[in-house]
C-alpha atoms as a PDB file:
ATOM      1  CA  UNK A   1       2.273  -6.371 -23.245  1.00  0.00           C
ATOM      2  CA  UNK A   2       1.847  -5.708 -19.557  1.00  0.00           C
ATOM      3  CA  UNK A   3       2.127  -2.776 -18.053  1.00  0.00           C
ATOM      4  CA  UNK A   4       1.693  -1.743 -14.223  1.00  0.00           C
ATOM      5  CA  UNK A   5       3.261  -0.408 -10.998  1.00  0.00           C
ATOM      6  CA  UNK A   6       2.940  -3.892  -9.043  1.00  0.00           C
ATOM      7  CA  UNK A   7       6.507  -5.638 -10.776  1.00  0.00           C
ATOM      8  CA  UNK A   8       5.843  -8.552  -8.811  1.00  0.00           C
ATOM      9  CA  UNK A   9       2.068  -9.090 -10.215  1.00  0.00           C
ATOM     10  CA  UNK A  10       3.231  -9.089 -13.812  1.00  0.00           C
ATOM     11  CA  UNK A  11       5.863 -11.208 -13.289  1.00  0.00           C
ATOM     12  CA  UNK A  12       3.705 -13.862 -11.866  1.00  0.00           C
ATOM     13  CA  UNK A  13       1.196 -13.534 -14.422  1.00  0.00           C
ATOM     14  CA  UNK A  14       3.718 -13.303 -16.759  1.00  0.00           C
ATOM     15  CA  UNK A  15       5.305 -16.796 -15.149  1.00  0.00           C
ATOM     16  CA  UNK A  16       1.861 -18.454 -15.380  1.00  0.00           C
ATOM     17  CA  UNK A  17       1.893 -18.253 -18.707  1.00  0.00           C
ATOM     18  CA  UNK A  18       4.936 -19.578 -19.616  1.00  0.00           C
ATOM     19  CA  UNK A  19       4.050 -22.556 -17.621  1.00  0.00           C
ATOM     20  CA  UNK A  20       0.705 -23.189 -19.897  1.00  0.00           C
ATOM     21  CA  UNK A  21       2.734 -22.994 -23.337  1.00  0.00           C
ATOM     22  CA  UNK A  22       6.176 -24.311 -22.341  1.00  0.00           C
ATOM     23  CA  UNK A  23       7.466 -27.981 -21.574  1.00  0.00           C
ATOM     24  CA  UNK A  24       9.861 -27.477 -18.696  1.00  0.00           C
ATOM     25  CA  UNK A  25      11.736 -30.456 -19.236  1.00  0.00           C
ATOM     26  CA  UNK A  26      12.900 -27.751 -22.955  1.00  0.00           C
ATOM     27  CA  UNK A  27      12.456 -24.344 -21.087  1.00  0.00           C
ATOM     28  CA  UNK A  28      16.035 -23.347 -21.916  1.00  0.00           C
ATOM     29  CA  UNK A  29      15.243 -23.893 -25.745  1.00  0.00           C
ATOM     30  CA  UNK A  30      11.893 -22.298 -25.675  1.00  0.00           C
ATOM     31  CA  UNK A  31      11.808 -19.340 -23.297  1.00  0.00           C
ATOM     32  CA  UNK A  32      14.697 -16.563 -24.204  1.00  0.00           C
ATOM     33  CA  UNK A  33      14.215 -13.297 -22.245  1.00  0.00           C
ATOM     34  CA  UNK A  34      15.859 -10.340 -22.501  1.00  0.00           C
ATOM     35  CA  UNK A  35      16.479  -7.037 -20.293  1.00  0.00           C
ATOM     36  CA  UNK A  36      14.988  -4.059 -22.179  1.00  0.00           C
ATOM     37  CA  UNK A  37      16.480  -1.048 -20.120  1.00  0.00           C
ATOM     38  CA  UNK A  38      20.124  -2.149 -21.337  1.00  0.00           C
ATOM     39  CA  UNK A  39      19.091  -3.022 -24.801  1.00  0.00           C
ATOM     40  CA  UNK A  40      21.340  -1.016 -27.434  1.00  0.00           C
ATOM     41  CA  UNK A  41      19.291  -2.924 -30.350  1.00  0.00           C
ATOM     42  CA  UNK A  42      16.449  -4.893 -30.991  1.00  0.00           C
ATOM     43  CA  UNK A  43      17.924  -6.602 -33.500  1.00  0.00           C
ATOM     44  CA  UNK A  44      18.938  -9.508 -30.714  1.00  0.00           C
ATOM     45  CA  UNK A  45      14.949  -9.850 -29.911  1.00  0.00           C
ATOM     46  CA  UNK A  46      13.932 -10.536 -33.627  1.00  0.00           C
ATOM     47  CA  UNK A  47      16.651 -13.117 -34.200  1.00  0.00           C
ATOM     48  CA  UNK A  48      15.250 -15.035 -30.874  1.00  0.00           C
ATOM     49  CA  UNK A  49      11.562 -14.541 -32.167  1.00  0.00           C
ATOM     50  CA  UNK A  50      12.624 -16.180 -35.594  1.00  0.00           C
ATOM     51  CA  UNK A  51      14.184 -19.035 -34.382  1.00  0.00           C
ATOM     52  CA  UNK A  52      12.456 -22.264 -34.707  1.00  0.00           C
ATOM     53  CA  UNK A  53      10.849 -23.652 -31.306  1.00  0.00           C
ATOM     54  CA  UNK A  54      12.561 -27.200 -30.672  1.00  0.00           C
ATOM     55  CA  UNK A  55      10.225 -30.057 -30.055  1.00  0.00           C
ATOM     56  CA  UNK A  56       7.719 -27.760 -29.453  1.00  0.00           C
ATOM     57  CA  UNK A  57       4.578 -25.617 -31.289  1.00  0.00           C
ATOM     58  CA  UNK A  58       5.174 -22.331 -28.986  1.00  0.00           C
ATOM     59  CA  UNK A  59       8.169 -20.545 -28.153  1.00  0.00           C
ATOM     60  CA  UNK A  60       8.335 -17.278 -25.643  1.00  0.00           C
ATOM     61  CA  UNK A  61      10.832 -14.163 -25.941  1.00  0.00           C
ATOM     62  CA  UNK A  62      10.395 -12.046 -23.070  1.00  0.00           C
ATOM     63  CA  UNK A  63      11.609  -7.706 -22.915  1.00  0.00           C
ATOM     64  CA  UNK A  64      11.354  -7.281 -19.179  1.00  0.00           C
ATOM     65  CA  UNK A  65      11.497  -3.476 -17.896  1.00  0.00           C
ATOM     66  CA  UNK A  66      11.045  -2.249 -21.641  1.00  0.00           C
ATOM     67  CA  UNK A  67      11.717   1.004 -20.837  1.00  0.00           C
ATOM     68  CA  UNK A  68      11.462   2.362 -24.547  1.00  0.00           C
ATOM     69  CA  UNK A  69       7.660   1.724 -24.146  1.00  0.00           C
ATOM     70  CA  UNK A  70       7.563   4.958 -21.646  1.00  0.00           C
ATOM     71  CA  UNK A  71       8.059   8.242 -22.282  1.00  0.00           C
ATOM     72  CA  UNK A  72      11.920   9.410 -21.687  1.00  0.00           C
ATOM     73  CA  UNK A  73      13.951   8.925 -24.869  1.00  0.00           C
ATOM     74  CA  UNK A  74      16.491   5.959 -24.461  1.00  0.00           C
ATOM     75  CA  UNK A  75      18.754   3.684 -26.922  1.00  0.00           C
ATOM     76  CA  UNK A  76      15.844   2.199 -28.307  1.00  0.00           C
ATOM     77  CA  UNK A  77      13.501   5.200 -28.336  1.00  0.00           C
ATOM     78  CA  UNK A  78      14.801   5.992 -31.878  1.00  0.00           C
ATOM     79  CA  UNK A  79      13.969   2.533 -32.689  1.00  0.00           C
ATOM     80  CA  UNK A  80      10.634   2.500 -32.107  1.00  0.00           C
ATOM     81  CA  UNK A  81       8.643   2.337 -35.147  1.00  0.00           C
ATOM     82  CA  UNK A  82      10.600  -0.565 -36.543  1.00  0.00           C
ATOM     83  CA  UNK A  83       9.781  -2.457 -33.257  1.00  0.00           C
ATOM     84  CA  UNK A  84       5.800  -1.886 -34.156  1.00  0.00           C
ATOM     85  CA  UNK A  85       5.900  -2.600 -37.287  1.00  0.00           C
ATOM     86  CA  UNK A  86       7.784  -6.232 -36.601  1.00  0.00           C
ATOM     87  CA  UNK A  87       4.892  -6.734 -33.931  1.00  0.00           C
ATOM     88  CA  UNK A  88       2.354  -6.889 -36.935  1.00  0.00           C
ATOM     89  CA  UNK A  89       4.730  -9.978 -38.705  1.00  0.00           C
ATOM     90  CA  UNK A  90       5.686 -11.827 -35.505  1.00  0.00           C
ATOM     91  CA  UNK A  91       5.665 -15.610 -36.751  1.00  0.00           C
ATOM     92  CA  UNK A  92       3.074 -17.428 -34.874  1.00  0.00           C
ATOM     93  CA  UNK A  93       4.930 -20.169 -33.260  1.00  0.00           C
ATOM     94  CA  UNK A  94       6.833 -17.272 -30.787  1.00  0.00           C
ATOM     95  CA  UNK A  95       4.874 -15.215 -28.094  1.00  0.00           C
ATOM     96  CA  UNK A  96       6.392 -12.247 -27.452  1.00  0.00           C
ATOM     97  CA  UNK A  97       6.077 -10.263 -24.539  1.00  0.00           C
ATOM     98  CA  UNK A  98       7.014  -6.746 -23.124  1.00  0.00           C
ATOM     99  CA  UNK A  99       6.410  -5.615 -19.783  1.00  0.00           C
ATOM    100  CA  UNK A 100       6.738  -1.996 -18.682  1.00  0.00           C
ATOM    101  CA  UNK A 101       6.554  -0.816 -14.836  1.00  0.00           C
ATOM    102  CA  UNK A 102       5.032   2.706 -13.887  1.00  0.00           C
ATOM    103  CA  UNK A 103       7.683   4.888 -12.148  1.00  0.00           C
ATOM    104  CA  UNK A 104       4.877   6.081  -9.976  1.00  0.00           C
ATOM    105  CA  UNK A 105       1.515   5.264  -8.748  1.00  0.00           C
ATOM    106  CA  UNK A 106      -0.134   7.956 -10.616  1.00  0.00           C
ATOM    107  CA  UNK A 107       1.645   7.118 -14.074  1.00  0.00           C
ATOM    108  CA  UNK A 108      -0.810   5.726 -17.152  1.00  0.00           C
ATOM    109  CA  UNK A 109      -0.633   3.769 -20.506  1.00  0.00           C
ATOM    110  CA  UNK A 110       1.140   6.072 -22.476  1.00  0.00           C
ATOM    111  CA  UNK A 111       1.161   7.157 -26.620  1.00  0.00           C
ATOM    112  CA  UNK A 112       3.226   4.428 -27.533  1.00  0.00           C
ATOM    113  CA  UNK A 113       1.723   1.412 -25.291  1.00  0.00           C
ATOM    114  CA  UNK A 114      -1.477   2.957 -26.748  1.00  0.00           C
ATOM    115  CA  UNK A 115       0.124   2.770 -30.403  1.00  0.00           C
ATOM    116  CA  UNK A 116       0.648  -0.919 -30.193  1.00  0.00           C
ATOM    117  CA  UNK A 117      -2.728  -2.006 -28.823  1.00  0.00           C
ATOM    118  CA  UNK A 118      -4.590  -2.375 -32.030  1.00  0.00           C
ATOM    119  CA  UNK A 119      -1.805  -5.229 -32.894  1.00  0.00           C
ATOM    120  CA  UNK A 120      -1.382  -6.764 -29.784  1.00  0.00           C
ATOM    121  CA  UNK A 121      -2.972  -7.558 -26.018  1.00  0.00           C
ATOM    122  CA  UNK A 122      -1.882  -4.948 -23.756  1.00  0.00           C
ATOM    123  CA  UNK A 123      -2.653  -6.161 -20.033  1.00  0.00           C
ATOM    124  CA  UNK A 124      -3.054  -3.479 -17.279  1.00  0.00           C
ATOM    125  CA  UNK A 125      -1.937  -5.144 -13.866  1.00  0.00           C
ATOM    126  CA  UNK A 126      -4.272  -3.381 -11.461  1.00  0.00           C
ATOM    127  CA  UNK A 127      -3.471  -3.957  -8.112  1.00  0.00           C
ATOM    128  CA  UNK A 128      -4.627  -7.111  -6.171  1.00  0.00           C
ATOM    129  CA  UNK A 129      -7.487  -6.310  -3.847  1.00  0.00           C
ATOM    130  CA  UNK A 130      -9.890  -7.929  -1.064  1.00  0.00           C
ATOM    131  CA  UNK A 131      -9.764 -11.940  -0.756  1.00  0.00           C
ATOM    132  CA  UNK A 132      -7.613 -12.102  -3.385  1.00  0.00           C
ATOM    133  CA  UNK A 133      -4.717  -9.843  -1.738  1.00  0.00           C
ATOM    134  CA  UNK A 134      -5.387 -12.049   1.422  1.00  0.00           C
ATOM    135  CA  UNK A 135      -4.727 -15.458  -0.352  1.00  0.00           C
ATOM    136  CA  UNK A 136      -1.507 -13.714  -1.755  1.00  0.00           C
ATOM    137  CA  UNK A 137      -0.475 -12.252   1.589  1.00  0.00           C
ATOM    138  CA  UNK A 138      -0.618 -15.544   3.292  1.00  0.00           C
ATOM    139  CA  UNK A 139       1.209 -17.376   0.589  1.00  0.00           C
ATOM    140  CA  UNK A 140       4.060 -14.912   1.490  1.00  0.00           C
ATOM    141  CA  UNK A 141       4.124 -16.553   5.247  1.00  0.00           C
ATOM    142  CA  UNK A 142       3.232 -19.432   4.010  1.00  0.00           C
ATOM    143  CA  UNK A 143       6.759 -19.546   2.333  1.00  0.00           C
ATOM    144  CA  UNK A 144       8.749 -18.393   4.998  1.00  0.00           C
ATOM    145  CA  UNK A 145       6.996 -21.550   7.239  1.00  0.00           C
ATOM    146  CA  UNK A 146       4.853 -18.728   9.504  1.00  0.00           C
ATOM    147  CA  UNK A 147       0.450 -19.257   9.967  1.00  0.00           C
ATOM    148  CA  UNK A 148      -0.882 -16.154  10.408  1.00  0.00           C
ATOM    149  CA  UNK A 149      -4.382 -16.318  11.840  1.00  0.00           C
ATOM    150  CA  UNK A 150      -7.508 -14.763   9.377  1.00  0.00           C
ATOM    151  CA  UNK A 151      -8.724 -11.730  11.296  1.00  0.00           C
ATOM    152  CA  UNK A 152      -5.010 -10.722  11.844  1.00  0.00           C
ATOM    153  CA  UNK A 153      -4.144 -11.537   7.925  1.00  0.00           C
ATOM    154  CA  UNK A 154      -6.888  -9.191   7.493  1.00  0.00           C
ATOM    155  CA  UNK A 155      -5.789  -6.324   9.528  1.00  0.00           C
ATOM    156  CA  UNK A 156      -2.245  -7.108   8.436  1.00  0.00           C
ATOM    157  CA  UNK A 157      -3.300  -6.140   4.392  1.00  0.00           C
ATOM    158  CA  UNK A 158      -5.247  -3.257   5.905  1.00  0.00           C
ATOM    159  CA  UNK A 159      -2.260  -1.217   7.606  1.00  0.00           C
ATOM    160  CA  UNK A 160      -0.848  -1.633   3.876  1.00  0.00           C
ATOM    161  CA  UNK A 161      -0.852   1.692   2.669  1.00  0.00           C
ATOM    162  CA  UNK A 162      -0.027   0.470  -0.670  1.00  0.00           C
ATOM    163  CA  UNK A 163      -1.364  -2.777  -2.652  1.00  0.00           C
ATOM    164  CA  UNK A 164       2.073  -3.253  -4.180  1.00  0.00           C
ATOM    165  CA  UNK A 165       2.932  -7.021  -3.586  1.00  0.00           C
ATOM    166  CA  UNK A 166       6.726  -6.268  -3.994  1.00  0.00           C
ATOM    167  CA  UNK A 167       6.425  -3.775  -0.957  1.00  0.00           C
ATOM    168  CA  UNK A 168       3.846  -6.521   1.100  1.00  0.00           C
ATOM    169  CA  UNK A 169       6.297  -9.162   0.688  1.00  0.00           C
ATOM    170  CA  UNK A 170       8.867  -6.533   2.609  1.00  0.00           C
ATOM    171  CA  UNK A 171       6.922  -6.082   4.593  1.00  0.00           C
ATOM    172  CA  UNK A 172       6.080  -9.840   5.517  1.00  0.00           C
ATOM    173  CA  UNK A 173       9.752 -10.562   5.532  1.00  0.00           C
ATOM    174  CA  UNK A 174      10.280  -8.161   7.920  1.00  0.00           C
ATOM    175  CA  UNK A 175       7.624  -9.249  10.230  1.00  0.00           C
ATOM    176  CA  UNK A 176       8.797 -12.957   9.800  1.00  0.00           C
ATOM    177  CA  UNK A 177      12.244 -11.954  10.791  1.00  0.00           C
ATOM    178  CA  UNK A 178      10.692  -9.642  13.698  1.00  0.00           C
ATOM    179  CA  UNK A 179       9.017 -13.093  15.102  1.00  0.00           C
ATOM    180  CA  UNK A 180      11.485 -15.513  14.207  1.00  0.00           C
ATOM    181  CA  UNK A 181      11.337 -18.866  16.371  1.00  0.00           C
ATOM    182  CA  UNK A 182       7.684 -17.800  17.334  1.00  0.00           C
ATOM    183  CA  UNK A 183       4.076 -17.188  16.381  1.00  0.00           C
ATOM    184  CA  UNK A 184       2.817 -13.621  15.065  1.00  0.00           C
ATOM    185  CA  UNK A 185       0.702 -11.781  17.418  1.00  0.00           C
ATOM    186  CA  UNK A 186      -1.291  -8.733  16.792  1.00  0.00           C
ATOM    187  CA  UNK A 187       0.774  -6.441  19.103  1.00  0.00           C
ATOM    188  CA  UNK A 188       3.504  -7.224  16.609  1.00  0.00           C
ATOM    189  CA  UNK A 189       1.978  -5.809  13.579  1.00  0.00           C
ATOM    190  CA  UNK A 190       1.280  -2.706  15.992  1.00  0.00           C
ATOM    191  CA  UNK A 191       4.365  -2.507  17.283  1.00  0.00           C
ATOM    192  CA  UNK A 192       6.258  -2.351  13.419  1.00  0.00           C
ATOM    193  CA  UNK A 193       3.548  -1.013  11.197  1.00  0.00           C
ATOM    194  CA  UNK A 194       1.589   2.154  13.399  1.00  0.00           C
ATOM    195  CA  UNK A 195       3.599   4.598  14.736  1.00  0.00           C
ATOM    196  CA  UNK A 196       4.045   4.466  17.913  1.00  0.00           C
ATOM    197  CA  UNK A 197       3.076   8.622  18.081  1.00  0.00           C
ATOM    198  CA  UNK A 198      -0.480   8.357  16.924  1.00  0.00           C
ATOM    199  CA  UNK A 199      -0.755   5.068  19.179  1.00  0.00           C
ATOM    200  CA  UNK A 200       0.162   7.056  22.371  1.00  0.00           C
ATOM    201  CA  UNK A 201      -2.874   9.480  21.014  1.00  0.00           C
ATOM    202  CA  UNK A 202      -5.502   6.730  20.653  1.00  0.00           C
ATOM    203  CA  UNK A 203      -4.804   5.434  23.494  1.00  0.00           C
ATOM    204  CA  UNK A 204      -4.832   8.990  25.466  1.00  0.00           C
ATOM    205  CA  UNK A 205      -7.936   9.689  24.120  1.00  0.00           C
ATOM    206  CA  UNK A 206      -9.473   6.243  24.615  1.00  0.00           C
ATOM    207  CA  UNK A 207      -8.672   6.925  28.008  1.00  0.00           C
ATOM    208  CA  UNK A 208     -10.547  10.222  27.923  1.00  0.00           C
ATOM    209  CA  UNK A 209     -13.553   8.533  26.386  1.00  0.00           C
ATOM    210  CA  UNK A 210     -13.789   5.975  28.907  1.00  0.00           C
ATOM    211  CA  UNK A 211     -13.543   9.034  31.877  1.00  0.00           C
ATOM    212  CA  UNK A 212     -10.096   7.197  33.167  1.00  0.00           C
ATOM    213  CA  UNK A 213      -8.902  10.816  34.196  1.00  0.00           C
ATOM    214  CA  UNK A 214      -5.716   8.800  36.108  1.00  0.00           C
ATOM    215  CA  UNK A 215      -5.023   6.238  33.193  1.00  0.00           C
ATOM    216  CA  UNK A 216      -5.373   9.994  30.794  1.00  0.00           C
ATOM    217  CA  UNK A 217      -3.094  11.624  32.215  1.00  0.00           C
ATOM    218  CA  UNK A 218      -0.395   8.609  32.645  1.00  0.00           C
ATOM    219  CA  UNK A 219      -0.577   8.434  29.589  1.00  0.00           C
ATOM    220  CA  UNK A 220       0.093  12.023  29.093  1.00  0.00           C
ATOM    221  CA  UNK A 221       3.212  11.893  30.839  1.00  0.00           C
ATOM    222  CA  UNK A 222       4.712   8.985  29.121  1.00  0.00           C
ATOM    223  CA  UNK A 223       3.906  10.701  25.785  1.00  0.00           C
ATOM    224  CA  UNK A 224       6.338  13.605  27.762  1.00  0.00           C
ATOM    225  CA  UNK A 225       8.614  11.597  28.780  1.00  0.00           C
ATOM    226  CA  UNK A 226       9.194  10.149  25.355  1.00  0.00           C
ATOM    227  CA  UNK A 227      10.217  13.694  24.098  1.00  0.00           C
ATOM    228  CA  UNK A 228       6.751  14.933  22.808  1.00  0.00           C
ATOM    229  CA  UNK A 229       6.269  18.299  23.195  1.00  0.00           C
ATOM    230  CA  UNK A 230       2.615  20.280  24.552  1.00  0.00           C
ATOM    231  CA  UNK A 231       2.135  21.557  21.571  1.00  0.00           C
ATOM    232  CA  UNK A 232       2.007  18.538  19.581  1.00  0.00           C
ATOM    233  CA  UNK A 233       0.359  16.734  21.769  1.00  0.00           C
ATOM    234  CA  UNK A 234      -2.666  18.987  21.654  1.00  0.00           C
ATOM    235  CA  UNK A 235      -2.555  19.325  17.962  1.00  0.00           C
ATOM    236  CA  UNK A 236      -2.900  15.364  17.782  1.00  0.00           C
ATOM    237  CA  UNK A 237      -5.564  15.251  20.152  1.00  0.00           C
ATOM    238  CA  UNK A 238      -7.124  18.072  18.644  1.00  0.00           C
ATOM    239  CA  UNK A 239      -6.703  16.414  14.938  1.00  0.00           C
ATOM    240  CA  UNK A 240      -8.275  13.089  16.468  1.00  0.00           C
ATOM    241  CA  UNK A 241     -11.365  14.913  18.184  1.00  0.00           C
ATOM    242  CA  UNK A 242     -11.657  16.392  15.323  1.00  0.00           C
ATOM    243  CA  UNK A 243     -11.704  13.288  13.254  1.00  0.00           C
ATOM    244  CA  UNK A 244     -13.801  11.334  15.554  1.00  0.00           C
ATOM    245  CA  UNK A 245     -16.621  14.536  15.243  1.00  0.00           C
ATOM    246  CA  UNK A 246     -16.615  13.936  11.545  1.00  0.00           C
ATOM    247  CA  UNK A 247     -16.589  10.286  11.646  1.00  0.00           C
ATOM    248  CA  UNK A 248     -19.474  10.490  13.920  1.00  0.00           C
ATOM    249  CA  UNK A 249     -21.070  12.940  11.719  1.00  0.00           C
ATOM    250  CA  UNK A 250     -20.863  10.230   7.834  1.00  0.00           C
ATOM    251  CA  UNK A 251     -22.188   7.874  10.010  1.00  0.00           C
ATOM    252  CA  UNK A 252     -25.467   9.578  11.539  1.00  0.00           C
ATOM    253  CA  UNK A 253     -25.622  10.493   7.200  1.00  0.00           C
ATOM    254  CA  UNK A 254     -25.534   6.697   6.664  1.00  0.00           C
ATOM    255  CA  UNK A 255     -22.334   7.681   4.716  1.00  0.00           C
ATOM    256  CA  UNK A 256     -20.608   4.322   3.339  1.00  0.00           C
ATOM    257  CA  UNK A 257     -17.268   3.388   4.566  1.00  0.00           C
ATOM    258  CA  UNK A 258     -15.551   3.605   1.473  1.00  0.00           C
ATOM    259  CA  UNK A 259     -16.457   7.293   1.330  1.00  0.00           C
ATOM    260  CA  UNK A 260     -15.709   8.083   4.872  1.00  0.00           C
ATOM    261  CA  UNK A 261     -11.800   6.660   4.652  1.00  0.00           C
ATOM    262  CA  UNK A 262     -11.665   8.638   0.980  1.00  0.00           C
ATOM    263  CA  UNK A 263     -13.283  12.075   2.404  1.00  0.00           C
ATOM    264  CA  UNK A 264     -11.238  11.683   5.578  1.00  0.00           C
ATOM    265  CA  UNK A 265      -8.104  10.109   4.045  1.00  0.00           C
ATOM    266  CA  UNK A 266      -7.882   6.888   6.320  1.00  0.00           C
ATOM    267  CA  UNK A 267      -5.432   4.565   4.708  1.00  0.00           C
ATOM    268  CA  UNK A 268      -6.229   1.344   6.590  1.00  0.00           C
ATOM    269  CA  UNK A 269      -9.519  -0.453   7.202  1.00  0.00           C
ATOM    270  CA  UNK A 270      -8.080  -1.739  10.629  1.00  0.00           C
ATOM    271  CA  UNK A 271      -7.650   2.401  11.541  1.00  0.00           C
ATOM    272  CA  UNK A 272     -11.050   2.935  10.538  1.00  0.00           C
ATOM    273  CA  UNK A 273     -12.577   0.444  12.548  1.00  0.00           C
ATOM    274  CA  UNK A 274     -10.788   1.152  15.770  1.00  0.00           C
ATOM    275  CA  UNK A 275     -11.550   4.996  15.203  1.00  0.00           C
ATOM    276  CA  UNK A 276     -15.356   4.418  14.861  1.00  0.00           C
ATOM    277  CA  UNK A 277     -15.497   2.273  17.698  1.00  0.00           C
ATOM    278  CA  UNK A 278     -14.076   4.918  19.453  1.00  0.00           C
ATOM    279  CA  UNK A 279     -16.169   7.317  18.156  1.00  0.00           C
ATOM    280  CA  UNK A 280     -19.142   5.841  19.448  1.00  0.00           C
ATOM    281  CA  UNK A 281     -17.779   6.150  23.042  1.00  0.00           C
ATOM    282  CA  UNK A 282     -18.925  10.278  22.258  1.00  0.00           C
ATOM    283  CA  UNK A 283     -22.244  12.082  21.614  1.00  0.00           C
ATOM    284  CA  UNK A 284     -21.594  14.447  18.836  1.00  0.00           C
ATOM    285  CA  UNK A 285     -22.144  17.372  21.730  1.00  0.00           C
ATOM    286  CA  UNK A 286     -19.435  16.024  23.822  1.00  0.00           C
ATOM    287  CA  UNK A 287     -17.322  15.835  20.634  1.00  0.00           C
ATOM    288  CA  UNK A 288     -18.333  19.349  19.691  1.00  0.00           C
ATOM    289  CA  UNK A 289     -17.163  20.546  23.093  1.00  0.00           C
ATOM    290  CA  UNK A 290     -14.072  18.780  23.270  1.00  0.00           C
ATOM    291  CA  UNK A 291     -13.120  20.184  20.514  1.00  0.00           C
ATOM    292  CA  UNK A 292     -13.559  23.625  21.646  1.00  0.00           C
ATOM    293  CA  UNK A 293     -12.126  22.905  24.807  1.00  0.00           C
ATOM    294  CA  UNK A 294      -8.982  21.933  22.693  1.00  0.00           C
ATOM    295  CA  UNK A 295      -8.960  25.296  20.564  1.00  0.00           C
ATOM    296  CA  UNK A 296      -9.463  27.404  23.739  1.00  0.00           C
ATOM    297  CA  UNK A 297      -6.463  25.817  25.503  1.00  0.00           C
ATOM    298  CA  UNK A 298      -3.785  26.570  22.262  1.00  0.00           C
ATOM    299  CA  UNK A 299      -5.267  29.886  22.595  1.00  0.00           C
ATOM    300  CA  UNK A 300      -4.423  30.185  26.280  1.00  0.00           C
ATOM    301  CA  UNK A 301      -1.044  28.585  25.857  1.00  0.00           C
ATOM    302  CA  UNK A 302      -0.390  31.170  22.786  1.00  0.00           C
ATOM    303  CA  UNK A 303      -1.353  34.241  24.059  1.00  0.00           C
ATOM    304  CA  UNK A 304      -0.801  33.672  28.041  1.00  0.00           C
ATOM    305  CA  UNK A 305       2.512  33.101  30.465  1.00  0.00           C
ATOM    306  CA  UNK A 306       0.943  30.169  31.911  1.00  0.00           C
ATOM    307  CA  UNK A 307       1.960  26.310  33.010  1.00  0.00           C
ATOM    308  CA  UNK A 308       1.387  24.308  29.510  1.00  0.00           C
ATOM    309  CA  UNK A 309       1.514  20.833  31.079  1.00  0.00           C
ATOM    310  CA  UNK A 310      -1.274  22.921  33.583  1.00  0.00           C
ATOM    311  CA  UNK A 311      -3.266  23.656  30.853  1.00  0.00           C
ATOM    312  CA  UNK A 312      -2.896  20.244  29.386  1.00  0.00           C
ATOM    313  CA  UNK A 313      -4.087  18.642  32.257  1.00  0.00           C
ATOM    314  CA  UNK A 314      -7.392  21.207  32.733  1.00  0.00           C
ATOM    315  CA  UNK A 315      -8.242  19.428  29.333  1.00  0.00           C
ATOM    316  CA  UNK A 316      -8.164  16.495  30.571  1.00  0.00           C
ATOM    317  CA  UNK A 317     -10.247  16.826  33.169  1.00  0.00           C
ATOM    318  CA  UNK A 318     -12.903  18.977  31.484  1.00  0.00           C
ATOM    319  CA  UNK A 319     -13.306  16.672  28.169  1.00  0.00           C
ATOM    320  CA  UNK A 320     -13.570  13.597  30.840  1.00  0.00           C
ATOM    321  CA  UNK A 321     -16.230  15.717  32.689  1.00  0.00           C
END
């Protein structure tokens, strides 16, 4: 039995083995599968499991999606108990197995996968993490006839928000089709997976850090131009100030990184590591003060008749100061 939110990781598992029990050249006689959210009766999977392998000591019968493992009552929900108990007399030439998918990340093992794990191996598929996830992610190119260089495989799994290999092979099909007839460069992976909104921001800001009052406030026109108003603009820069101050302050605590992006809820490690790099561009005074600077100004801009873009620039210039 395995059970999971990652589809595509069971199925592979689930595929490998197959291959270790099952002669290929008499898959089609040994390996029957069956699809258990339409099931009306399991009365089809019992006469599979009882018939004789053919030239062969194992046979498989596979329930993908068996929904009647979760909680909501379906055909086979009523059925239930007589599915158990048949688990506990399966003949030993057939392998059965069930897998279940989570409707959300936040689902668990239920009471009835829990029922059934005294009689037989229920598998968890956690999701794929660190080297591993890599290796998997570059198989993905690797299909569709694209290299992808290490350090940008790496930050490619980082902007992931989600280890779901079904929604990273999307993903790499998308960005395969985005660079078709050509080789993948970073500023592609920018360009499809950060918005383009908090980019403008970093780069506003990195431009503030770096006392480029010109390059600053190019850049805050363009974010204008593009339709953003004042308001948001100093709410972003205020969030990111703000985020850089705390940043600044887990790391002068020797805080570990894995706590900082939990505490601070950064999804990616590549948004991490440009963040504390820019991070150390401030003193945690000057970070202090410009955020300050940026409450004073959506003070002003509340509670005064005055020139917002004005005001927005004064920042500018003072946090660069």
């Amino acid at each position: 039995m395995f059970c999971g939110i990652d589809e595509l990781l069971i199925k592979e598992n689930i595929k490998a083995l197959i291959k270790k029990v099952i002669n290929p050249n008499f898959m089609d006689l040994n390996y029957m599968k069956f699809d258990g959210s339409s099931l009306e009766s399991f009365d089809p999977v019992i006469n599979a499991c009882e018939t004789l392998p053919f030239m062969s000591e194992k046979k498989v019968v596979l329930v993908y999606r068996a929904s009647f493992f979760g909680e909501d009552k379906n055909k086979l929900s009523t059925e239930f108990k007589t599915i158990h108990s048949y688990l506990k007399n399966l003949p030993k030439y057939c392998i059965l197995i069930f897998y279940y998918v989570f409707k959300s990340k936040r689902d668990k093992p239920g009471r009835k996968i829990y029922s059934v794990d005294k009689d037989i191996c229920v598998v968890k598929a956690d999701k794929v993490k660190g080297k591993q996830l890599e290796n998997k992610v570059q198989e993905f190119f690797y299909e569709r006839g694209k290299d992808i260089k290490k350090l940008d495989l790496r930050i490619f799994c980082s902007l992931m928000s989600e280890n779901n290999l079904s929604i990273i092979e999307n993903e790499v099909e998308k960005l395969c089709c985005y660079t078709y007839g050509r080789n993948i460069e970073r500023e592609d992976m920018k360009k499809m997976f950060l918005r383009s909104g908090d980019e403008d921001i970093f780069d506003l800001v990195n431009a503030i850090s770096d006392k480029k009052i010109k390059d600053a406030l190019y850049m805050l026109n363009e974010l204008m131009y593009k339709g953003y108003k004042i308001s948001y603009i100093l709410s972003m820069v205020e969030r990111q100030f703000n985020l850089l101050f705390k940043i600044k302050m887990c790391l002068e605590e020797r805080i570990t990184k894995e706590e900082i992006m939990k505490e601070l809820n950064i999804k990616s490690e590549y948004g991490y590591s440009i963040m504390v790099k820019q991070s150390k561009k401030f003193t945690i005074n000057q970070l202090k003060k410009a955020v300050a600077l940026c409450l004073n100004t959506e003070k002003r801009i509340k509670s005064l008749s005055i020139d917002e873009k004005t005001e927005m620039e004064l920042l500018i210039i003072n946090t660069t100061a």
